[in-house]
C-alpha atoms as a PDB file:
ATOM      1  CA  UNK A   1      22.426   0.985  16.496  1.00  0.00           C
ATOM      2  CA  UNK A   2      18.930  -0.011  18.121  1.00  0.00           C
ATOM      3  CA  UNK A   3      16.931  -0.593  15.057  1.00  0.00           C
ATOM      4  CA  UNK A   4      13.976  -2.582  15.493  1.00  0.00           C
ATOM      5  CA  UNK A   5      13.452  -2.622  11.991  1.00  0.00           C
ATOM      6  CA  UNK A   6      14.535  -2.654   8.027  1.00  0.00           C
ATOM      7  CA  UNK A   7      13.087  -1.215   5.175  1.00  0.00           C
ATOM      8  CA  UNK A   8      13.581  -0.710   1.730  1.00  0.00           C
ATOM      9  CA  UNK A   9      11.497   0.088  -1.880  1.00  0.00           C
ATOM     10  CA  UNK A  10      11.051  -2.388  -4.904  1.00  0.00           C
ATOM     11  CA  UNK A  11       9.902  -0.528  -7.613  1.00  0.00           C
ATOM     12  CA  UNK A  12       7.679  -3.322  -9.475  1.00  0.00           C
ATOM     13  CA  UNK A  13       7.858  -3.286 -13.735  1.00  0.00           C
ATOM     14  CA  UNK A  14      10.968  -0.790 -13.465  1.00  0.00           C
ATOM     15  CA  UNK A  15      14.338  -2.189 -15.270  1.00  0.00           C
ATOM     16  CA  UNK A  16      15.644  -2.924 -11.700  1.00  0.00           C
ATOM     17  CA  UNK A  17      12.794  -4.726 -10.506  1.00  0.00           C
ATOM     18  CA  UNK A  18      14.391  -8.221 -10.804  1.00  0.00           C
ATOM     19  CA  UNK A  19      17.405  -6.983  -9.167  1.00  0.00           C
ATOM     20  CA  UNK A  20      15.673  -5.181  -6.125  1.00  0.00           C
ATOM     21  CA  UNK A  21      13.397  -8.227  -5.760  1.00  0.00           C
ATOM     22  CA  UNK A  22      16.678 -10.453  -4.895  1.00  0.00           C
ATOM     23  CA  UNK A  23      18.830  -7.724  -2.809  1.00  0.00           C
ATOM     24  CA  UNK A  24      15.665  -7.336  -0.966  1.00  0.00           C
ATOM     25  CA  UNK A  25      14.078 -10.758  -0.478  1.00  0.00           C
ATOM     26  CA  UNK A  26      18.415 -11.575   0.812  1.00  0.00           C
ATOM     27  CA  UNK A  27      18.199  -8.751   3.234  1.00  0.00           C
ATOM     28  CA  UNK A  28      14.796  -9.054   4.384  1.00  0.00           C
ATOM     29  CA  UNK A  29      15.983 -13.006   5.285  1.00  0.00           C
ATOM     30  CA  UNK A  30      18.726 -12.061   7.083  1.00  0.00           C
ATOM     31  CA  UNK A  31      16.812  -9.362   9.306  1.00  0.00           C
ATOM     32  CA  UNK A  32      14.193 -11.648  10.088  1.00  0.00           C
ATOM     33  CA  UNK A  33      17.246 -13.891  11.549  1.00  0.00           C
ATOM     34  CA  UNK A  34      18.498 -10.998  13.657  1.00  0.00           C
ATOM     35  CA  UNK A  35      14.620 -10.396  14.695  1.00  0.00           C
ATOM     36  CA  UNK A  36      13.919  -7.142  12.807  1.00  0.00           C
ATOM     37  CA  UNK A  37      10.786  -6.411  11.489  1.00  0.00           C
ATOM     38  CA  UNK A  38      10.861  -5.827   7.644  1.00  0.00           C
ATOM     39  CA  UNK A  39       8.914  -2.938   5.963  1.00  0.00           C
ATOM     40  CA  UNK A  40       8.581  -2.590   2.110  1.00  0.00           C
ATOM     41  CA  UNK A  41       7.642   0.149  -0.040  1.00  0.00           C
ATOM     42  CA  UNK A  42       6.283  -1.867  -2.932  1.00  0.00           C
ATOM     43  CA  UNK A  43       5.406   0.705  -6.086  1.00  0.00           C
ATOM     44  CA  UNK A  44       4.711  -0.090  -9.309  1.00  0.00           C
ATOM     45  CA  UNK A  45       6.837   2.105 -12.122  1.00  0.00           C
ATOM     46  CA  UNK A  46       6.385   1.182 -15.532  1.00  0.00           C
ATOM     47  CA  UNK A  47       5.059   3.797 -18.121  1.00  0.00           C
ATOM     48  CA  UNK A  48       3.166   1.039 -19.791  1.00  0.00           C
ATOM     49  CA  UNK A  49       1.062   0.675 -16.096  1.00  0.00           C
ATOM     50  CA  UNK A  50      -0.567   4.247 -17.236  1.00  0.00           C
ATOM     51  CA  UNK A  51      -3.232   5.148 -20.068  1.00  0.00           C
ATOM     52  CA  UNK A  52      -4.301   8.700 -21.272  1.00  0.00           C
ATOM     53  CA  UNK A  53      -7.799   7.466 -18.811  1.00  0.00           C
ATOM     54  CA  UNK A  54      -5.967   5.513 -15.717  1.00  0.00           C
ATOM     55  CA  UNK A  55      -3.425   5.279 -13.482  1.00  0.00           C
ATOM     56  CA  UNK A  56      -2.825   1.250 -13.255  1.00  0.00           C
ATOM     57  CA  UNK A  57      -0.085   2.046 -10.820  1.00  0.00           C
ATOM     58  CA  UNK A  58      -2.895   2.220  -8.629  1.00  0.00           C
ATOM     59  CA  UNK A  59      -4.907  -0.605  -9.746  1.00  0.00           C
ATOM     60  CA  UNK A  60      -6.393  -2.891  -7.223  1.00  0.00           C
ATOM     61  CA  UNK A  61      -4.806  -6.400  -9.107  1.00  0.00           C
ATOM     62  CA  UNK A  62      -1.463  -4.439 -10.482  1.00  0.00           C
ATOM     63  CA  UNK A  63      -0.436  -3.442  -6.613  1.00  0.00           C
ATOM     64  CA  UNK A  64      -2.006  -6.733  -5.047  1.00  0.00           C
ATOM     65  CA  UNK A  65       0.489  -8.862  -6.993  1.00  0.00           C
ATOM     66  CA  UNK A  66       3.449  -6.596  -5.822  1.00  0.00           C
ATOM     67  CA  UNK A  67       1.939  -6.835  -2.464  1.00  0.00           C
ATOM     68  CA  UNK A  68       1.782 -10.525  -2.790  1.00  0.00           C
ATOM     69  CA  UNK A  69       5.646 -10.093  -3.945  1.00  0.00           C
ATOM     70  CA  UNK A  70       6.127  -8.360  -1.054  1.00  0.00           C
ATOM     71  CA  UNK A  71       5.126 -10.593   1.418  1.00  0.00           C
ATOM     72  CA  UNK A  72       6.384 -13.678  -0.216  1.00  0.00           C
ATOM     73  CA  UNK A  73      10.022 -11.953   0.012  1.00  0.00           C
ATOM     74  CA  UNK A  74       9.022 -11.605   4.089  1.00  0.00           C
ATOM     75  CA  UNK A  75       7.886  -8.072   4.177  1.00  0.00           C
ATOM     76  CA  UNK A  76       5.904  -7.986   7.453  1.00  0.00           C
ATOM     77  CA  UNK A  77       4.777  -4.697   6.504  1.00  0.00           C
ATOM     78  CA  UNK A  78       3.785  -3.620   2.898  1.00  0.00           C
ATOM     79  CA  UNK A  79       3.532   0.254   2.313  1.00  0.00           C
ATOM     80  CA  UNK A  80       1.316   0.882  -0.731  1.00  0.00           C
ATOM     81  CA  UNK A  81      -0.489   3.863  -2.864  1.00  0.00           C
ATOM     82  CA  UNK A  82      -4.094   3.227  -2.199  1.00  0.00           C
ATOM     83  CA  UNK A  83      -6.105   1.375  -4.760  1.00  0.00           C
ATOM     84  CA  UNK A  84      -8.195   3.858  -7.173  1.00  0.00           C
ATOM     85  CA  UNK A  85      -8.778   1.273 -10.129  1.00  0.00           C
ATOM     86  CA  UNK A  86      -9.342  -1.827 -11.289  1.00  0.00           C
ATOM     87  CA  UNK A  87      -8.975  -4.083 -14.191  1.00  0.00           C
ATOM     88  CA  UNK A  88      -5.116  -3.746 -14.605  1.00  0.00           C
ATOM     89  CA  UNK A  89      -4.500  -7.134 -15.815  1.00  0.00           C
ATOM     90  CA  UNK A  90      -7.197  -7.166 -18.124  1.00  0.00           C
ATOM     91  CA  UNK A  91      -7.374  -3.518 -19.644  1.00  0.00           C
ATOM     92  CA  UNK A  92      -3.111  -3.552 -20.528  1.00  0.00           C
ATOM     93  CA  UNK A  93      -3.391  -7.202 -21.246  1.00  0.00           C
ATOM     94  CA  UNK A  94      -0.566  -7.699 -18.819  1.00  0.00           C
ATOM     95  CA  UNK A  95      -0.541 -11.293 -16.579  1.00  0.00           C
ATOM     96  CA  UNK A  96      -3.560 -13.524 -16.615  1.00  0.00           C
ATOM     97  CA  UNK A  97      -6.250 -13.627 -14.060  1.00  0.00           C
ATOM     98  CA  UNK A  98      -9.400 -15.089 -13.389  1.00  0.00           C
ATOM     99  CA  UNK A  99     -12.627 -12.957 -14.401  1.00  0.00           C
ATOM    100  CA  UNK A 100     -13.388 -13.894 -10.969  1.00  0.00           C
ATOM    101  CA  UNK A 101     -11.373 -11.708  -9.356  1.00  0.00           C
ATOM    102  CA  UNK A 102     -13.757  -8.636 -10.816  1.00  0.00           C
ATOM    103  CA  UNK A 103     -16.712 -10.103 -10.300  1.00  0.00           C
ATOM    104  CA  UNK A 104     -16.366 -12.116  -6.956  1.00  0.00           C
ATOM    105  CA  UNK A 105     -13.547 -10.277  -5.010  1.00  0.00           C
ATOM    106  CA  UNK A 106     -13.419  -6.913  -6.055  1.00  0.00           C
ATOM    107  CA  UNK A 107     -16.094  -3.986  -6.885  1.00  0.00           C
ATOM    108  CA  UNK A 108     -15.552  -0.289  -7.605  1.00  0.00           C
ATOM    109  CA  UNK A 109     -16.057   0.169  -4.253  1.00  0.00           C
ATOM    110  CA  UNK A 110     -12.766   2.264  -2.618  1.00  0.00           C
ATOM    111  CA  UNK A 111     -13.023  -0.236   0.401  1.00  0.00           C
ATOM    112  CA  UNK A 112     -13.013  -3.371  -1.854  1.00  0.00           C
ATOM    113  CA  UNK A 113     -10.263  -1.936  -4.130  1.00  0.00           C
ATOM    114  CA  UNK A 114      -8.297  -1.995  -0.685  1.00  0.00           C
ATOM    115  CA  UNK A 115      -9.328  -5.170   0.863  1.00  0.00           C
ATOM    116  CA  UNK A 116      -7.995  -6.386  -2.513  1.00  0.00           C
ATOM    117  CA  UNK A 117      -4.699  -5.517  -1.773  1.00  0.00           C
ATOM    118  CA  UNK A 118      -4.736  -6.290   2.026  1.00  0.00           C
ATOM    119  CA  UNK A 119      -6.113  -9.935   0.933  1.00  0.00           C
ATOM    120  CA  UNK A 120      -2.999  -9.875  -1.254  1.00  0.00           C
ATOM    121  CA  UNK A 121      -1.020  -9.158   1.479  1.00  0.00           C
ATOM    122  CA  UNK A 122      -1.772 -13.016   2.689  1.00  0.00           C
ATOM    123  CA  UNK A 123      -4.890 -11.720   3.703  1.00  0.00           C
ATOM    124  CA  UNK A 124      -4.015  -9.268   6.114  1.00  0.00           C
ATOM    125  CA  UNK A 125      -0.867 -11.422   8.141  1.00  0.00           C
ATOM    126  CA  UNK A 126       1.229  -8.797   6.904  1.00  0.00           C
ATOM    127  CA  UNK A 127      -0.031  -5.548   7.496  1.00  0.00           C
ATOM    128  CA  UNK A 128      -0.631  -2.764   5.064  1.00  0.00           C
ATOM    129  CA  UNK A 129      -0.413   0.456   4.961  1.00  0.00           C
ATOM    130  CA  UNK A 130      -1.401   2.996   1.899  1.00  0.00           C
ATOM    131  CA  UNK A 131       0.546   5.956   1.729  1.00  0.00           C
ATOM    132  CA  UNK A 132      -1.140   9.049   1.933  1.00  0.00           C
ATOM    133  CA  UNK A 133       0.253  11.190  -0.968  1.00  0.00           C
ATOM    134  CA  UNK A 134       1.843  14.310  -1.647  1.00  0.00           C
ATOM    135  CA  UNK A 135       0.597  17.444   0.386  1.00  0.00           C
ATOM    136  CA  UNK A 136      -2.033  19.538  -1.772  1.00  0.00           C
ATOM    137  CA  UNK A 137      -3.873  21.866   0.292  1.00  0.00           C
ATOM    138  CA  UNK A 138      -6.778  19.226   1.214  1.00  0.00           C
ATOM    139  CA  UNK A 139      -4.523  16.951   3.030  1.00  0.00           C
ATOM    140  CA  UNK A 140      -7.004  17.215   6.431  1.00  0.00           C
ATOM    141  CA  UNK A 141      -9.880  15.695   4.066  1.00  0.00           C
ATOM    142  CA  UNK A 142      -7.424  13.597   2.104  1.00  0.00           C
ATOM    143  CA  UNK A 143      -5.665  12.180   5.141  1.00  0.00           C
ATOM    144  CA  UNK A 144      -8.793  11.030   6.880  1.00  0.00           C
ATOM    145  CA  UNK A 145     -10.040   9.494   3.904  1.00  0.00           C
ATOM    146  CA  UNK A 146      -7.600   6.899   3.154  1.00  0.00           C
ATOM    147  CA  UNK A 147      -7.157   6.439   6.949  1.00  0.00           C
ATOM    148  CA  UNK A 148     -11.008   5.413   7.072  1.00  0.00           C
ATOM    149  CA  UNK A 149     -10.959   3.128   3.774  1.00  0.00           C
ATOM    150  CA  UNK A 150      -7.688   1.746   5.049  1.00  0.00           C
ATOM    151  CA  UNK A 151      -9.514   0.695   8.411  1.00  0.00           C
ATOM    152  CA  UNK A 152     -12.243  -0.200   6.851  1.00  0.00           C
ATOM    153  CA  UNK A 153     -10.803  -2.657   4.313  1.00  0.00           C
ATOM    154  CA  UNK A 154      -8.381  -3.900   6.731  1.00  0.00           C
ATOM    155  CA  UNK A 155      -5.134  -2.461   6.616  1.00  0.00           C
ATOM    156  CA  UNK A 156      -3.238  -1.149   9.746  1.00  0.00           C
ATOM    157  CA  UNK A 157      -2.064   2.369   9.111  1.00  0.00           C
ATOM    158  CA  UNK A 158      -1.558   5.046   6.422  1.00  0.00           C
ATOM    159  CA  UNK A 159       1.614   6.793   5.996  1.00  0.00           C
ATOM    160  CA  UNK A 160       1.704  10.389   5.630  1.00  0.00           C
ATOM    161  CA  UNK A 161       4.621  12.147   6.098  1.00  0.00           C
ATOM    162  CA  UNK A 162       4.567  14.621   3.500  1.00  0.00           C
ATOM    163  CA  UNK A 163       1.091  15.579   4.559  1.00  0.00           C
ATOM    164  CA  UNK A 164       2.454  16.386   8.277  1.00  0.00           C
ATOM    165  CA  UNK A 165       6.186  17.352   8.082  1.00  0.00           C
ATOM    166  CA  UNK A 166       5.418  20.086   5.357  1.00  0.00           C
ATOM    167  CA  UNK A 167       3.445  22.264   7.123  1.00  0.00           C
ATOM    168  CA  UNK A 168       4.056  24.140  10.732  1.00  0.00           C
ATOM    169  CA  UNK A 169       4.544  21.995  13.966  1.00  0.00           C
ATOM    170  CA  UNK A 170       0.890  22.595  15.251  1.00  0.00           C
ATOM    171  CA  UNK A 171      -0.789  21.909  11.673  1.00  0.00           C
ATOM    172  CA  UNK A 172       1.630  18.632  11.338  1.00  0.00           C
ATOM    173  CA  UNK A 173       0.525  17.517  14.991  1.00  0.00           C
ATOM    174  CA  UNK A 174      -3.038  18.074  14.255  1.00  0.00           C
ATOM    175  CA  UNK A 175      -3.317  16.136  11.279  1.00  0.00           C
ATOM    176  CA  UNK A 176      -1.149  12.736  12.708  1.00  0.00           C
ATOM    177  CA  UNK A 177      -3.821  12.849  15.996  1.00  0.00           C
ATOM    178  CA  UNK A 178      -6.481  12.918  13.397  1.00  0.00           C
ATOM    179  CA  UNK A 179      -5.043   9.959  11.556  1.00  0.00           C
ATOM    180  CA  UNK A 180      -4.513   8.348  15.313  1.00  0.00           C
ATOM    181  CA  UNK A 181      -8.099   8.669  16.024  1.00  0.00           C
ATOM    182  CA  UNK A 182      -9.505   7.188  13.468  1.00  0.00           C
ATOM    183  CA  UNK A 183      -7.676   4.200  14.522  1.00  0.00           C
ATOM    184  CA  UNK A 184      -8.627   4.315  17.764  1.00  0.00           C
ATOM    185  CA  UNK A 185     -12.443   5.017  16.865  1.00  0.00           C
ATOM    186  CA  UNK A 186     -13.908   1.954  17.590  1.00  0.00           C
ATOM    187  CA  UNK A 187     -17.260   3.258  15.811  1.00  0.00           C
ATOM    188  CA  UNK A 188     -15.407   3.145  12.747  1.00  0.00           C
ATOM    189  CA  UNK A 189     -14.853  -0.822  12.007  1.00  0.00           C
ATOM    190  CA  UNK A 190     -13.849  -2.853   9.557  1.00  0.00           C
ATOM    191  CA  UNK A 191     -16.727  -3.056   6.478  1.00  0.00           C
END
């Protein structure tokens, strides 16, 4: 067939979870011993990850343990909604952390809420990229701003297929050069 690479989705807190996490960490094995890269979409589902105020399915310590998953299961890439919160662990009283990890590691910040999750993804050996979200009419502005906190924080791309692919050839083109170069910008660097 020619593929370079294999990928596949573990939906974190969902009723299959433990079941994806094995079928996945088996096949990801056995591509790295026929020399394929491995990509994983690693989302959190789990209506208990959501409040009537936040959206923990985007929380900085929720998705950098499924990261952290992720890569221990050999993901060499880890595709991921971007962070938008914090405090996952402690707000739904789900896991244990350290307090640390708010004060010392982690602010508010949108570029520390990703560098969380790209240290979680063994600090940046495996790459991450956020996934850029479904297409809403301010994709241009949306697009380049989780490309730049991406960059910023560390991570090495942002997918965003919806973005592109549901709009007219020229519009779709546009907006994948403007995600290209940001990465190539060498003004904009890593905070």
């Amino acid at each position: 067939m020619g593929a370079v690479a294999i990928g596949a989705t573990i939906y974190f807190g969902s009723s299959e979870s433990d079941r994806q996490i094995q079928e996945v960490s088996q096949a990801f094995h056995c591509a790295h011993e026929l020399g394929l890269v491995t990509v994983l979409w690693a989302y959190l589902r789990n209506a208990a990850f959501r409040t009537k105020e936040k959206n923990y399915e985007e929380a900085a310590d929720l998705t950098g343990q499924a990261n952290h998953l992720g890569v221990t299961i050999e993901a060499d890439i880890v595709k991921q909604k971007q962070a938008t919160v914090n405090g996952g662990f402690v707000d739904l009283h789900f896991g244990r952390t350290s307090e640390g990890v708010y004060r010392e590691l982690t602010t508010d910040h949108p570029i520390d809420l990703v560098r969380y999750q790209v240290i979680n993804c063994y600090s940046g050996r495996s790459g991450l990229i956020n996934s850029g979200g479904a297409s809403k009419g301010r994709d241009f502005a949306d697009v380049a701003r989780i490309a730049v906190i991406n960059k910023r924080a560390g991570g090495m791309g942002v997918i965003s297929g919806r973005k592109a692919f549901e709009r007219s050839m020229k519009e779709g083109v546009k907006l994948l050069n403007l995600v290209q170069d940001i990465y190539l910008d060498p003004e904009i660097t890593v905070a």
